[in-house]
C-alpha atoms as a PDB file:
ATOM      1  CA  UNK A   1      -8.546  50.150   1.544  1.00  0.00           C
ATOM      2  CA  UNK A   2      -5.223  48.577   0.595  1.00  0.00           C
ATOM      3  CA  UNK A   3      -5.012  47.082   3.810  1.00  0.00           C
ATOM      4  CA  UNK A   4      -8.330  45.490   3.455  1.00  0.00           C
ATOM      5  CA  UNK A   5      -7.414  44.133   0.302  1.00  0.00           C
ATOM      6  CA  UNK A   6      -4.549  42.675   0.912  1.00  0.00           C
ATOM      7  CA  UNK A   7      -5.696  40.879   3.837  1.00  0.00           C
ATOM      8  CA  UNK A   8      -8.493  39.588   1.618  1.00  0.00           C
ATOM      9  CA  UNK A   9      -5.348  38.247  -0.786  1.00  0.00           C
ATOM     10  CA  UNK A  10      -3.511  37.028   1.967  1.00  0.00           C
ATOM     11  CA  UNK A  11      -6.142  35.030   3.810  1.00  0.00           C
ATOM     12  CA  UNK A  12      -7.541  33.589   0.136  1.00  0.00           C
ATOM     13  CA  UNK A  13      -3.549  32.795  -0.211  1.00  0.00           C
ATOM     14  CA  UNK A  14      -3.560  31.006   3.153  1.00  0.00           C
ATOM     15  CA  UNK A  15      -6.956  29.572   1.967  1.00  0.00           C
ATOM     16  CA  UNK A  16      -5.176  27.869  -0.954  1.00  0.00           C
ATOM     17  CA  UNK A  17      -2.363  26.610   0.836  1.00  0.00           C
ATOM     18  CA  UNK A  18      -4.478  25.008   3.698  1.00  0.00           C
ATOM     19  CA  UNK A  19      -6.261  23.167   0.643  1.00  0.00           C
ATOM     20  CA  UNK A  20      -2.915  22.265  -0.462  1.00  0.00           C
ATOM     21  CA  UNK A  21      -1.703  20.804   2.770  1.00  0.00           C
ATOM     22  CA  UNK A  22      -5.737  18.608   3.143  1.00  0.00           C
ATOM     23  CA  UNK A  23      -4.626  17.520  -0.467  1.00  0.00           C
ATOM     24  CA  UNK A  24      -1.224  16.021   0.760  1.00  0.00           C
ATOM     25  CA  UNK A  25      -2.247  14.615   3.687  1.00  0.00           C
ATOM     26  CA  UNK A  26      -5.249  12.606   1.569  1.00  0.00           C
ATOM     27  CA  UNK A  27      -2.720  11.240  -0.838  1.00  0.00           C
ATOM     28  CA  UNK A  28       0.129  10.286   2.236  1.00  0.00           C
ATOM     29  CA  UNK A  29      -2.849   8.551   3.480  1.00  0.00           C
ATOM     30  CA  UNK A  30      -4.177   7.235   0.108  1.00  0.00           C
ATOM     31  CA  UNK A  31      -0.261   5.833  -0.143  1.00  0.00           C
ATOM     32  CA  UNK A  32       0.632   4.437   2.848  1.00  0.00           C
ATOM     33  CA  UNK A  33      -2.805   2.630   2.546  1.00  0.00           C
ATOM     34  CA  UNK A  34      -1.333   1.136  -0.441  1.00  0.00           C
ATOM     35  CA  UNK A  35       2.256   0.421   0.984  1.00  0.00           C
ATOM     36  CA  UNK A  36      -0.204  -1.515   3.285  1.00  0.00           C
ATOM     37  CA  UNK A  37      -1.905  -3.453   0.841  1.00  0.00           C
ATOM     38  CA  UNK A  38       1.543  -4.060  -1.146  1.00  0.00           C
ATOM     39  CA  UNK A  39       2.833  -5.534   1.928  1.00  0.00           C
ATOM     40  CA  UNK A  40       0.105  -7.768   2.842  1.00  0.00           C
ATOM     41  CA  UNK A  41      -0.257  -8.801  -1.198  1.00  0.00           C
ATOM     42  CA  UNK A  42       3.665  -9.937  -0.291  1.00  0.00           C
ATOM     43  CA  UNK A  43       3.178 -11.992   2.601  1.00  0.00           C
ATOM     44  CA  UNK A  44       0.210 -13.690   1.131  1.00  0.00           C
ATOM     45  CA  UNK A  45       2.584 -14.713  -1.943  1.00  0.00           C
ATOM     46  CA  UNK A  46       5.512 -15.525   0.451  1.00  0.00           C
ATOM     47  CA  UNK A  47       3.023 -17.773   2.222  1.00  0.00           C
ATOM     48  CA  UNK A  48       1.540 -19.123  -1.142  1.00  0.00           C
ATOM     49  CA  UNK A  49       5.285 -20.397  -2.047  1.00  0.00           C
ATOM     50  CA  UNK A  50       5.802 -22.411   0.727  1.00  0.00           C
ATOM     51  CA  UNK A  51       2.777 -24.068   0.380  1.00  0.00           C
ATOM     52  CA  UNK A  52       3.786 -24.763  -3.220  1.00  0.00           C
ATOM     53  CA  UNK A  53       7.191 -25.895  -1.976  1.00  0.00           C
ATOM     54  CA  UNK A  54       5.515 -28.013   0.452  1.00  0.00           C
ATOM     55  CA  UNK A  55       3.295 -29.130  -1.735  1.00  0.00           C
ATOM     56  CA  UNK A  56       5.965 -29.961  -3.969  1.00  0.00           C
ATOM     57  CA  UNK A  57       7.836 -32.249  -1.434  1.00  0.00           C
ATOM     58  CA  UNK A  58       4.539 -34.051  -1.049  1.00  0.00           C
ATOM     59  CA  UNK A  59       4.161 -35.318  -4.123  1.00  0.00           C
ATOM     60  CA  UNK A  60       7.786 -36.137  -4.596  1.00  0.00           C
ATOM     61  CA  UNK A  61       7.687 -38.090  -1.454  1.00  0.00           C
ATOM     62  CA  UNK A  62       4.006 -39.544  -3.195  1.00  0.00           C
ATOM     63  CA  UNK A  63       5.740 -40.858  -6.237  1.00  0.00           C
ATOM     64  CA  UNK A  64       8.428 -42.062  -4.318  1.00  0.00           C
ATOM     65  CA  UNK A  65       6.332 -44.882  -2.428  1.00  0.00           C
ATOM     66  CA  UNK A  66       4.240 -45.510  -5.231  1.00  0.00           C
ATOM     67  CA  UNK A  67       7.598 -46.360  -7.259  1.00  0.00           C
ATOM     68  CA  UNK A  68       8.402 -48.704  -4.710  1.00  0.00           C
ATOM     69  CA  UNK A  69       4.776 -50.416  -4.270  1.00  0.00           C
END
């Protein structure tokens, strides 16, 4: 009988733990999906500068002939 039960406690232990481990998993997934996004957010902002800076240059270089019209 004791044997019996404490295979029932070990394999609900076991149970737990392999719940535990699906749990972990789901949020390294759940983050590195995020890392993801994080990184993508980064080059789209990286890109979105240097079309400000270019943008920026274009209108300098804009003023700068209609000064001298």
């Amino acid at each position: 009988m004791k044997t019996i039960i404490k295979t029932m406690l070990l394999s609900s232990v076991v149970f737990v733990l392999s719940c535990r481990d699906d749990n972990k998993e789901k949020e390294a997934e759940e983050t590195q999906a995020v890392v993801e996004q994080i990184e993508a957010a980064e080059v789209e902002v990286k890109q979105a500068a240097e079309n400000v800076h270019e943008n920026e240059e274009a209108l300098k270089t804009a003023m700068k002939e209609l000064d001298s019209i």
